[in-house]
PDB file of N, CA and C in Angstrom:
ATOM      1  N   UNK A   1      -1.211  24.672  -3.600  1.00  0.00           N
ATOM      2  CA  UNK A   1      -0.990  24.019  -4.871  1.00  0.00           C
ATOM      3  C   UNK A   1      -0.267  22.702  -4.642  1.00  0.00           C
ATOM      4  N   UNK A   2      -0.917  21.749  -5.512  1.00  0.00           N
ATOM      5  CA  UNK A   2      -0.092  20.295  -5.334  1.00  0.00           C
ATOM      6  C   UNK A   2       0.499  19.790  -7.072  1.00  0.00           C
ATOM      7  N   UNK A   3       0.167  20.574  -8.191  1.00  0.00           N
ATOM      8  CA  UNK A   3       0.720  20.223  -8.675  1.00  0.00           C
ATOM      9  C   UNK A   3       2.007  19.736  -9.472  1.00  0.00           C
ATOM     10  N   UNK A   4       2.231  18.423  -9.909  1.00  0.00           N
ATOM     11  CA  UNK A   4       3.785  17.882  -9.948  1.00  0.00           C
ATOM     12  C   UNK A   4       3.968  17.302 -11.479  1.00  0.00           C
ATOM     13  N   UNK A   5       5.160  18.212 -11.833  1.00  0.00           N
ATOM     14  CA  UNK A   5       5.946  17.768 -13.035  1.00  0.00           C
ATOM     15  C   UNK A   5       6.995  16.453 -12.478  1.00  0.00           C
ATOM     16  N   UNK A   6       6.694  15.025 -12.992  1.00  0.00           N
ATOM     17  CA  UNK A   6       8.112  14.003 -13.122  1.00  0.00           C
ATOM     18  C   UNK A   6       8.080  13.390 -13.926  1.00  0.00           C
ATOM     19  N   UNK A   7       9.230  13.261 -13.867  1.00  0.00           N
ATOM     20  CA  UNK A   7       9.916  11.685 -14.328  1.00  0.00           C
ATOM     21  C   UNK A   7      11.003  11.457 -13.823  1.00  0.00           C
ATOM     22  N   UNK A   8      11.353   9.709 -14.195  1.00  0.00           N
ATOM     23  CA  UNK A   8      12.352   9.026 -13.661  1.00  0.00           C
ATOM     24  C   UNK A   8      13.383   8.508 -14.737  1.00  0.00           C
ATOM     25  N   UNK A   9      14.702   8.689 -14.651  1.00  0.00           N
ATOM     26  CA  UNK A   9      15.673   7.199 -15.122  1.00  0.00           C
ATOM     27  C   UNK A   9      16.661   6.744 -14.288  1.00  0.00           C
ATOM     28  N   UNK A  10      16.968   5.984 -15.049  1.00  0.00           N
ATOM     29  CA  UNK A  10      18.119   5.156 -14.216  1.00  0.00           C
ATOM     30  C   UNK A  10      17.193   4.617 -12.757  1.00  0.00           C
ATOM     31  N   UNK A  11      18.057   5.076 -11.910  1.00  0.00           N
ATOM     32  CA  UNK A  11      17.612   5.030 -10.415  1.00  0.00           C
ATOM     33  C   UNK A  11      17.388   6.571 -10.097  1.00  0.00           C
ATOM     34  N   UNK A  12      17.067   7.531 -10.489  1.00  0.00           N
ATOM     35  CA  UNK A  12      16.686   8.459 -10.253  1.00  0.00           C
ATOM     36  C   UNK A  12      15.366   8.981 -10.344  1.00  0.00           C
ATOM     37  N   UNK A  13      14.480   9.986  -9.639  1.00  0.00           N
ATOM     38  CA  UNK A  13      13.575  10.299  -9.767  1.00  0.00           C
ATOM     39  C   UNK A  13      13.584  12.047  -9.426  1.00  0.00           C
ATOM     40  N   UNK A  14      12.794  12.646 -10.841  1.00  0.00           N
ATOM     41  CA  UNK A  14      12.899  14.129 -10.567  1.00  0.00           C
ATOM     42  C   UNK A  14      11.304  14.966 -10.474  1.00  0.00           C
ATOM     43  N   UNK A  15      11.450  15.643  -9.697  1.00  0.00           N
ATOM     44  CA  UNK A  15      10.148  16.172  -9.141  1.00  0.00           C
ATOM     45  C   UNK A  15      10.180  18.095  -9.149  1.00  0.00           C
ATOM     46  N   UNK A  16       9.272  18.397  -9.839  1.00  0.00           N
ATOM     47  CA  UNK A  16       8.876  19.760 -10.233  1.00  0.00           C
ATOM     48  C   UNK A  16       7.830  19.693  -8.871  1.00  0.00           C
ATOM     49  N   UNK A  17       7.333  20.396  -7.895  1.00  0.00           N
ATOM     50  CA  UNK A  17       6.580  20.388  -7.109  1.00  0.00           C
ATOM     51  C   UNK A  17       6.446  22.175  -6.373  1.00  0.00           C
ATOM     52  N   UNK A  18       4.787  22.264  -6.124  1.00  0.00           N
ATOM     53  CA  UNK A  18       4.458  23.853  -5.766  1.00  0.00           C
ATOM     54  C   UNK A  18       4.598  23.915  -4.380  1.00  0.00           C
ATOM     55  N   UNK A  19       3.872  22.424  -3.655  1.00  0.00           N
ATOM     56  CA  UNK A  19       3.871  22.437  -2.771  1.00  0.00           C
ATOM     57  C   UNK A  19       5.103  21.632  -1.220  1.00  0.00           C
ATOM     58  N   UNK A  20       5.158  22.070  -0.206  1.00  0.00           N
ATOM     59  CA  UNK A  20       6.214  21.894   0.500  1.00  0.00           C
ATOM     60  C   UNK A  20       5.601  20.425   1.545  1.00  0.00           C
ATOM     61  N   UNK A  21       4.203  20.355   1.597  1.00  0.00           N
ATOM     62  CA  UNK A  21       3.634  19.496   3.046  1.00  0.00           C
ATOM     63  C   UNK A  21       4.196  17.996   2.521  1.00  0.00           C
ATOM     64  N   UNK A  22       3.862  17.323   1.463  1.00  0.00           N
ATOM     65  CA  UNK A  22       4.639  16.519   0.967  1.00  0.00           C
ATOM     66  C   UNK A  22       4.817  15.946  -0.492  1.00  0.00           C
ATOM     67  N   UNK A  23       5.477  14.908  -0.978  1.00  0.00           N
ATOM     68  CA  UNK A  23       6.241  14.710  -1.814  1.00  0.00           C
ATOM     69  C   UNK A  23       5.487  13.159  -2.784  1.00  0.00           C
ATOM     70  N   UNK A  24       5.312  13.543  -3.802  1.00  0.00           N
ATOM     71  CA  UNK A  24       4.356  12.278  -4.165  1.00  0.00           C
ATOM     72  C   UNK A  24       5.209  11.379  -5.309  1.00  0.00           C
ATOM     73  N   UNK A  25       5.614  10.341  -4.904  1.00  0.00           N
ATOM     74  CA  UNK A  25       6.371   9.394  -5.991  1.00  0.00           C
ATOM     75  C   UNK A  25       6.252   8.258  -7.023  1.00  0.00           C
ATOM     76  N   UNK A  26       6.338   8.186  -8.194  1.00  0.00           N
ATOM     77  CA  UNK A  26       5.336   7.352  -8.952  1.00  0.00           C
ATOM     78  C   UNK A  26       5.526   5.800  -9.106  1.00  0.00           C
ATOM     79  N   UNK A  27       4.027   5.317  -9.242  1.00  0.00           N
ATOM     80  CA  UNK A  27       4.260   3.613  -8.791  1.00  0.00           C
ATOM     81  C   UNK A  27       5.005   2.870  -9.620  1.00  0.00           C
ATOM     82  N   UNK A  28       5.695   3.472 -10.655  1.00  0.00           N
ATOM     83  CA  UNK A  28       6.665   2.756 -11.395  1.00  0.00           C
ATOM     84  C   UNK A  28       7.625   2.810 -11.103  1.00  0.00           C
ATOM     85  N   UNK A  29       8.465   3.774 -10.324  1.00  0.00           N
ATOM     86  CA  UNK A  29       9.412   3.895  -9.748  1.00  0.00           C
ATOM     87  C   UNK A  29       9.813   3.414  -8.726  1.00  0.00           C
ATOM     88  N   UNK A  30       8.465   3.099  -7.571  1.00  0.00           N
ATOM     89  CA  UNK A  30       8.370   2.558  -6.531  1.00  0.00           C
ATOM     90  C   UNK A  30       8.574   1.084  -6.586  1.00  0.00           C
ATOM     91  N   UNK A  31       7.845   0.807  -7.609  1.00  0.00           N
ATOM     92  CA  UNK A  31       7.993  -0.960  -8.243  1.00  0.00           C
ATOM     93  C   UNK A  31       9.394  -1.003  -7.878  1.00  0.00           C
ATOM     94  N   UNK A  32      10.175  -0.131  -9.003  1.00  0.00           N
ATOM     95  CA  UNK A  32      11.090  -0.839  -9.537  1.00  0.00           C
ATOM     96  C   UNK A  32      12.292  -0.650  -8.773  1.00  0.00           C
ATOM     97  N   UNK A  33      11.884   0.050  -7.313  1.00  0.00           N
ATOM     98  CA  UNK A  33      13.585   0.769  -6.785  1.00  0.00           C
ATOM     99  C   UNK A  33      13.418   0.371  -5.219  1.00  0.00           C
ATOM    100  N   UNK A  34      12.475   0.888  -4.868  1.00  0.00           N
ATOM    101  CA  UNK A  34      11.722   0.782  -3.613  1.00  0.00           C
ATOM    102  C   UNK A  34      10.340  -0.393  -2.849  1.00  0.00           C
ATOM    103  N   UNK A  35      10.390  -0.766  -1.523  1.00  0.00           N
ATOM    104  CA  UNK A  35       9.777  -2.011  -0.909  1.00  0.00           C
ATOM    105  C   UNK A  35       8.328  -1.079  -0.388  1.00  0.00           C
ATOM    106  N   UNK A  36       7.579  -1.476  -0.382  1.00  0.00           N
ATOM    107  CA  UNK A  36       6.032  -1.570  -0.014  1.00  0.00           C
ATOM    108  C   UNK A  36       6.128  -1.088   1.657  1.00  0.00           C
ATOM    109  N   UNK A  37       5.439  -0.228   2.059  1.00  0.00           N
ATOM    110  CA  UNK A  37       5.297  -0.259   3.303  1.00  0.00           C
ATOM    111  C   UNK A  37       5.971   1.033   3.676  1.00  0.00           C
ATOM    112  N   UNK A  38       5.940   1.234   5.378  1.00  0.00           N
ATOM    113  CA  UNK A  38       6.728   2.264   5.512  1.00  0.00           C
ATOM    114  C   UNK A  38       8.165   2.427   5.954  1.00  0.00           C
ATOM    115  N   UNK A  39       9.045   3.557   5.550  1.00  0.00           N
ATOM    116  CA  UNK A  39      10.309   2.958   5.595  1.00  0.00           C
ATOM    117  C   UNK A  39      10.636   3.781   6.211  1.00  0.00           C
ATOM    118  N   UNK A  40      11.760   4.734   7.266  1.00  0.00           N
ATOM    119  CA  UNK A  40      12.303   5.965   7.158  1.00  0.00           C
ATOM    120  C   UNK A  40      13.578   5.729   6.054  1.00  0.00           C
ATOM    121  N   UNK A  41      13.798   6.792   5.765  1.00  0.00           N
ATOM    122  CA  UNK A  41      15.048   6.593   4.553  1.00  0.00           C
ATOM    123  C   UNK A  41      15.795   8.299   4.989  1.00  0.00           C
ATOM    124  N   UNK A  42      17.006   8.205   4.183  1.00  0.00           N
ATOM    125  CA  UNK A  42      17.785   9.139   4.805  1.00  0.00           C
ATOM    126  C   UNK A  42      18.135  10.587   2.923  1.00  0.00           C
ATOM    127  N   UNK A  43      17.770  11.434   3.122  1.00  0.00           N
ATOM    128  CA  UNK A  43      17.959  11.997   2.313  1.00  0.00           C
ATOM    129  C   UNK A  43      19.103  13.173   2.435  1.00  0.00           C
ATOM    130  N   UNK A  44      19.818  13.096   1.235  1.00  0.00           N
ATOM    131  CA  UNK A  44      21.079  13.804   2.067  1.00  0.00           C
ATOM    132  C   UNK A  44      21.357  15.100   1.108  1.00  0.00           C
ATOM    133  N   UNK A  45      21.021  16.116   1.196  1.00  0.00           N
ATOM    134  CA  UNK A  45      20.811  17.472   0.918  1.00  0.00           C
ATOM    135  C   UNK A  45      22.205  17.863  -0.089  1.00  0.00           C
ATOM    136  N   UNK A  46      22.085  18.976  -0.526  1.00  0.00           N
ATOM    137  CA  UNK A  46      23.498  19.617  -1.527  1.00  0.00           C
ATOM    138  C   UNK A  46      24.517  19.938  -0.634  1.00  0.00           C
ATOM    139  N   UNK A  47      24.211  20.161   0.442  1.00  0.00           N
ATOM    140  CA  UNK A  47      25.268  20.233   1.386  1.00  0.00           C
ATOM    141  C   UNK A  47      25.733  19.120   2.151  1.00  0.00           C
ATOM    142  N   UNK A  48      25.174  18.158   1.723  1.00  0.00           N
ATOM    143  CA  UNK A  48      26.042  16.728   2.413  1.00  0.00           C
ATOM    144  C   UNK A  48      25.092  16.514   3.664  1.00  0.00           C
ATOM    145  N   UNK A  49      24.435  17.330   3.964  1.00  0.00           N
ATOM    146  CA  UNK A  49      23.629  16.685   5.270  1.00  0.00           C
ATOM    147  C   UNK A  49      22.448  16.043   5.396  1.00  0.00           C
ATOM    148  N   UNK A  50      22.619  14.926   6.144  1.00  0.00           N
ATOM    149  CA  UNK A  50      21.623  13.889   5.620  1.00  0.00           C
ATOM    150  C   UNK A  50      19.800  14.351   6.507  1.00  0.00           C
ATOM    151  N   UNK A  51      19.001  14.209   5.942  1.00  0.00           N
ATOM    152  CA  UNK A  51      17.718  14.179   6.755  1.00  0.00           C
ATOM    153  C   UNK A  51      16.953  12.894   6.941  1.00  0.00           C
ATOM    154  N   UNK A  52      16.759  12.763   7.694  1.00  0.00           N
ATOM    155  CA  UNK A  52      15.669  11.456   7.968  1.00  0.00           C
ATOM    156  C   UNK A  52      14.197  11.972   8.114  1.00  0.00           C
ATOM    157  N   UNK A  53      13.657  11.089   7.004  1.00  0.00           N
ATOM    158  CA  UNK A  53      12.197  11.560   6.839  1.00  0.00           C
ATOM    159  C   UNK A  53      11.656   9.995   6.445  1.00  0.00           C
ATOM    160  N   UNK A  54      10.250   9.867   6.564  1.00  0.00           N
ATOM    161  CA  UNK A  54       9.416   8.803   6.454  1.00  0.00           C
ATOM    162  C   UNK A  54       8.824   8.983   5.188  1.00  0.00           C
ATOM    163  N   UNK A  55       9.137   7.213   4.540  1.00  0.00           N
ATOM    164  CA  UNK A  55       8.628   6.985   3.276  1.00  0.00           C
ATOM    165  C   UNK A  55       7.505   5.929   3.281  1.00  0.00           C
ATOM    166  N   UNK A  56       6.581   6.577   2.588  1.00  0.00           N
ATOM    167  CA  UNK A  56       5.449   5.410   2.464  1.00  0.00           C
ATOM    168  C   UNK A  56       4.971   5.251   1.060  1.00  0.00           C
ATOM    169  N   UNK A  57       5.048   3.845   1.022  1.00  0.00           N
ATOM    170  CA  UNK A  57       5.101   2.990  -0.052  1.00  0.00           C
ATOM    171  C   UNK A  57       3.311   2.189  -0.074  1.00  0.00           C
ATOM    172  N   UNK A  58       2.650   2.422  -1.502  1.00  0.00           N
ATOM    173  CA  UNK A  58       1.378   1.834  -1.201  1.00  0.00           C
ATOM    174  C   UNK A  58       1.620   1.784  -2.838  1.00  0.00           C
ATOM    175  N   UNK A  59       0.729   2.071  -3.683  1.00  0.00           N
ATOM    176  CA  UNK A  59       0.684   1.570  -5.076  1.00  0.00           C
ATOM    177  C   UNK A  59       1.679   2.729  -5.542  1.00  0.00           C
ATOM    178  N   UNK A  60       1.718   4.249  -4.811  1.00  0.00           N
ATOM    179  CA  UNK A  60       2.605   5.055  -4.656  1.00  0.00           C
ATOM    180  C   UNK A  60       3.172   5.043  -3.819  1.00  0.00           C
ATOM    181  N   UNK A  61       4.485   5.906  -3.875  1.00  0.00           N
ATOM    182  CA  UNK A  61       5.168   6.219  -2.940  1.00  0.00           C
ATOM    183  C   UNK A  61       5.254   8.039  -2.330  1.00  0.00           C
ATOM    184  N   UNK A  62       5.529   8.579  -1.120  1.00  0.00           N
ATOM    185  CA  UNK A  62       5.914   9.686  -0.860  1.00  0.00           C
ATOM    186  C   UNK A  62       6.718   9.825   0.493  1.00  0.00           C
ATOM    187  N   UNK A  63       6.631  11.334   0.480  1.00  0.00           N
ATOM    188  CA  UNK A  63       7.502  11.513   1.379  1.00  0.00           C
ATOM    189  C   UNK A  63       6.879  12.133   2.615  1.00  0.00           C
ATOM    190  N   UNK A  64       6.584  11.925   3.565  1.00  0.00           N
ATOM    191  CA  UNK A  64       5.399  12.422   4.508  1.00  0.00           C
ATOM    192  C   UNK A  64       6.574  13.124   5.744  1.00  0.00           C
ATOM    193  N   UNK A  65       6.414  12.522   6.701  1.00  0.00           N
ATOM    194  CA  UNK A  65       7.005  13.137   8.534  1.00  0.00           C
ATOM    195  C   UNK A  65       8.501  13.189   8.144  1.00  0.00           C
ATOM    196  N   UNK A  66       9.242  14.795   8.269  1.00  0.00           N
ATOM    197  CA  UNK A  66      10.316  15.028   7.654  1.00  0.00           C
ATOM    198  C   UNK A  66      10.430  16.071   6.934  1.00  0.00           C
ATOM    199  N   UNK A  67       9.596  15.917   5.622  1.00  0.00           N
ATOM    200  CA  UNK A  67       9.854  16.427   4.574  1.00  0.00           C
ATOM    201  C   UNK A  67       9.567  17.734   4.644  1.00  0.00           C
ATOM    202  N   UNK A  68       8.718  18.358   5.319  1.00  0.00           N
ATOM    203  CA  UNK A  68       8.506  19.837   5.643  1.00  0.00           C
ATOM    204  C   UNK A  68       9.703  20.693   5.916  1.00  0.00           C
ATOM    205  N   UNK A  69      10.568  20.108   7.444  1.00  0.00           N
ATOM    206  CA  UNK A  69      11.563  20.490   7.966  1.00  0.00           C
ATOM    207  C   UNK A  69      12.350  20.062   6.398  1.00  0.00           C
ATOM    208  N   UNK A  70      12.659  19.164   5.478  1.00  0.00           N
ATOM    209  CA  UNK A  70      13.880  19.256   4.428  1.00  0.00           C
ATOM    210  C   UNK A  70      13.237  20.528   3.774  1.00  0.00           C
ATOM    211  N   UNK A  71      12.017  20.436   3.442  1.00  0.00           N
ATOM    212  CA  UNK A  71      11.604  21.514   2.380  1.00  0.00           C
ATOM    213  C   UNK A  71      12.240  23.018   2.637  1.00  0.00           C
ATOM    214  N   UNK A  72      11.733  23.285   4.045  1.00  0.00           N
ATOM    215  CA  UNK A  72      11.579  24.550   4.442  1.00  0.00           C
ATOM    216  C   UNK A  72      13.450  25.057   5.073  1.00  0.00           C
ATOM    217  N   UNK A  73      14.110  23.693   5.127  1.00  0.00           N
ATOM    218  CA  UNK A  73      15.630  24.092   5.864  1.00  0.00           C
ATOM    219  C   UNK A  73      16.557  24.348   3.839  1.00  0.00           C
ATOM    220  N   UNK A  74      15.913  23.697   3.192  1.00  0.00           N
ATOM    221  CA  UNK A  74      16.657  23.656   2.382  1.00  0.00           C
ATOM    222  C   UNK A  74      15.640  24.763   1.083  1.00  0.00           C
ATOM    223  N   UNK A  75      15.269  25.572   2.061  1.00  0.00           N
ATOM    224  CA  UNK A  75      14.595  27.054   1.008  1.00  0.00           C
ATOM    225  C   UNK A  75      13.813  26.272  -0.519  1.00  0.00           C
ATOM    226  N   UNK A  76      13.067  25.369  -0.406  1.00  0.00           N
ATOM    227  CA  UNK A  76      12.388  24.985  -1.772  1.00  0.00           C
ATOM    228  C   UNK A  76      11.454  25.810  -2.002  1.00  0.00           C
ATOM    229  N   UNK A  77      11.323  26.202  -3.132  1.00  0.00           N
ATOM    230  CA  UNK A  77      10.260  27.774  -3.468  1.00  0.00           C
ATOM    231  C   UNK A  77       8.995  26.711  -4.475  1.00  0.00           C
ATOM    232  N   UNK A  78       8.273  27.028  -4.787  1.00  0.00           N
ATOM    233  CA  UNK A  78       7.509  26.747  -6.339  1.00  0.00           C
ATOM    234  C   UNK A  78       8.275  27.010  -7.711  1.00  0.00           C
ATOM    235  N   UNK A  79       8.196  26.157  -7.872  1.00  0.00           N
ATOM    236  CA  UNK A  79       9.198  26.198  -9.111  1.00  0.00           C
ATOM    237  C   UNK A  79      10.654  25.038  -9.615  1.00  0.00           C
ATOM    238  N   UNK A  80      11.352  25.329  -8.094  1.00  0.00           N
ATOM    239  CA  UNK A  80      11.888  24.320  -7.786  1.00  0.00           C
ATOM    240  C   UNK A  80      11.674  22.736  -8.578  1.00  0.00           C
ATOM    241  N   UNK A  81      13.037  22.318  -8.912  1.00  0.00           N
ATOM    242  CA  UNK A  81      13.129  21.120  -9.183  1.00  0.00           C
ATOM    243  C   UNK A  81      14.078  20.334  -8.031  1.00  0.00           C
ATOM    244  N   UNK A  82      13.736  19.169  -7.579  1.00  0.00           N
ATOM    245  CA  UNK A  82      14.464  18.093  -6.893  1.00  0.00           C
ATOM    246  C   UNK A  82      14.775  17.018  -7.729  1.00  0.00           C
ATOM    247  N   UNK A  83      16.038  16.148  -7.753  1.00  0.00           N
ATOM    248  CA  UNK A  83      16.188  15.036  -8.513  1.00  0.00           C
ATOM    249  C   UNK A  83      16.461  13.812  -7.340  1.00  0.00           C
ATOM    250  N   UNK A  84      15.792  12.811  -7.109  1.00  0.00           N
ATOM    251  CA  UNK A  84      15.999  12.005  -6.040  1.00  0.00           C
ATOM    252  C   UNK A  84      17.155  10.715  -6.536  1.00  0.00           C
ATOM    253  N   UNK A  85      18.167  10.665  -6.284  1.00  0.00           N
ATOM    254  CA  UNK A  85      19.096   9.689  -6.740  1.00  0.00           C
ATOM    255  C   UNK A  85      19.103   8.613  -5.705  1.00  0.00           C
ATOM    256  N   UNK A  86      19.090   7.294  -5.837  1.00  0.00           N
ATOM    257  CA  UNK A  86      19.108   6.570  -5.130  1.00  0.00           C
ATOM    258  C   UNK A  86      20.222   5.816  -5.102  1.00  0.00           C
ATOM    259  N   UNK A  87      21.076   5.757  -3.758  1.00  0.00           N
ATOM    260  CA  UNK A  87      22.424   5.823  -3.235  1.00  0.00           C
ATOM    261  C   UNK A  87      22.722   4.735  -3.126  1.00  0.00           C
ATOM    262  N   UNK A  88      21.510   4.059  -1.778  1.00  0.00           N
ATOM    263  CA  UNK A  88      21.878   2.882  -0.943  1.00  0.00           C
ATOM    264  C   UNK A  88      20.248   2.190  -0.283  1.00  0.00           C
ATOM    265  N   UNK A  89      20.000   1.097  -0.013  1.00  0.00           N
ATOM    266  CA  UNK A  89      18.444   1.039   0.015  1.00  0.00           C
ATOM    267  C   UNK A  89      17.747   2.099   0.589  1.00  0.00           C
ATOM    268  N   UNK A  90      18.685   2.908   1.566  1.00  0.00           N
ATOM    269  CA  UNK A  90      17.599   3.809   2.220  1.00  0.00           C
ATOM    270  C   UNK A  90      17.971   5.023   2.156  1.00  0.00           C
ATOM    271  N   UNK A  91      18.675   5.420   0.901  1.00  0.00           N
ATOM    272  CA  UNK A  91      19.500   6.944   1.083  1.00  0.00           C
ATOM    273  C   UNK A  91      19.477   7.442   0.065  1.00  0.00           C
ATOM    274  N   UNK A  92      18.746   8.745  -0.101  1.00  0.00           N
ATOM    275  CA  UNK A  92      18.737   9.093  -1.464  1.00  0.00           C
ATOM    276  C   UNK A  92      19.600  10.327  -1.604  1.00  0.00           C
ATOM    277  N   UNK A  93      20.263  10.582  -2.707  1.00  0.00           N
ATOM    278  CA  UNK A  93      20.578  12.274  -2.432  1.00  0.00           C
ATOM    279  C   UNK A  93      19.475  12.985  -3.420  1.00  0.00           C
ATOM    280  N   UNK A  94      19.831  14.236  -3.157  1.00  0.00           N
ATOM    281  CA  UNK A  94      18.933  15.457  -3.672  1.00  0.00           C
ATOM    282  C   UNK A  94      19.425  16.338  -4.211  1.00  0.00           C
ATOM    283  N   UNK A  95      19.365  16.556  -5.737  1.00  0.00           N
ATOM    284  CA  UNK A  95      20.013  17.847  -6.263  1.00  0.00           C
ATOM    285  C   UNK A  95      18.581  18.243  -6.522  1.00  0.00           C
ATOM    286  N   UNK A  96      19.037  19.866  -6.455  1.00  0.00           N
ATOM    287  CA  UNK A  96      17.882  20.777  -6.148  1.00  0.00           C
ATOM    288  C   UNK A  96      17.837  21.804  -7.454  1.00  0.00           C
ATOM    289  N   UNK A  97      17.321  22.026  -8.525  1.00  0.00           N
ATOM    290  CA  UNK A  97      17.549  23.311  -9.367  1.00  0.00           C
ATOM    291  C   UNK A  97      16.474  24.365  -8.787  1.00  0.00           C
ATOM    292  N   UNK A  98      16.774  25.194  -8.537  1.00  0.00           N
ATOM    293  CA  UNK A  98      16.232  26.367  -9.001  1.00  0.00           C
ATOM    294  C   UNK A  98      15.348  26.756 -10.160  1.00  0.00           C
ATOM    295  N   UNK A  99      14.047  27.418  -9.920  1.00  0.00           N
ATOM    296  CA  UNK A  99      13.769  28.160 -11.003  1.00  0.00           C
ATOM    297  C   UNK A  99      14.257  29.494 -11.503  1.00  0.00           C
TER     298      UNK A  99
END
């Protein structure tokens, strides 16, 4: 399953997602927060620990090489909500709800 509940404010972006392989981010958000191309960026978990995973930026954005190991270290089920807050150009944190 790939399908994804979001939206964004502020500098934040929140993602309902089934699946763990990767992370799909919307081109309005990308416009308005994030640079074109590929980036690694540092995502830093509820426990303070940061992951480095690769972001690629095209009319969308996602989260590709990385994001498995965040998914799967940080137990994301289906259901799961992530909120991506954006810190610093390349650092986002992650609050995680539960379903």
């Amino acid at each position: 399953m790939s399908k994804t509940c979001s939206y964004s404010t502020g500098n934040c972006h929140t993602s309902k997602k089934a699946a763990i392989n990767n992370l799909s981010i919307p081109s309005y958000f990308v416009r308005k927060y994030l640079s074109k191309g590929k980036a690694s960026i540092s995502l830093i978990d509820p426990k303070g620990r940061p992951w480095l995973v690769i972001l690629l930026c095209t009319s969308r954005g996602s989260f590709s090489g990385g994001w498995i190991a965040f998914s799967l270290d940080n137990n994301l089920r289906e259901g799961d909500a992530c909120m991506f807050e954006l810190v610093g150009k390349c650092r986002m944190r992650v609050h995680i709800f539960r379903s």
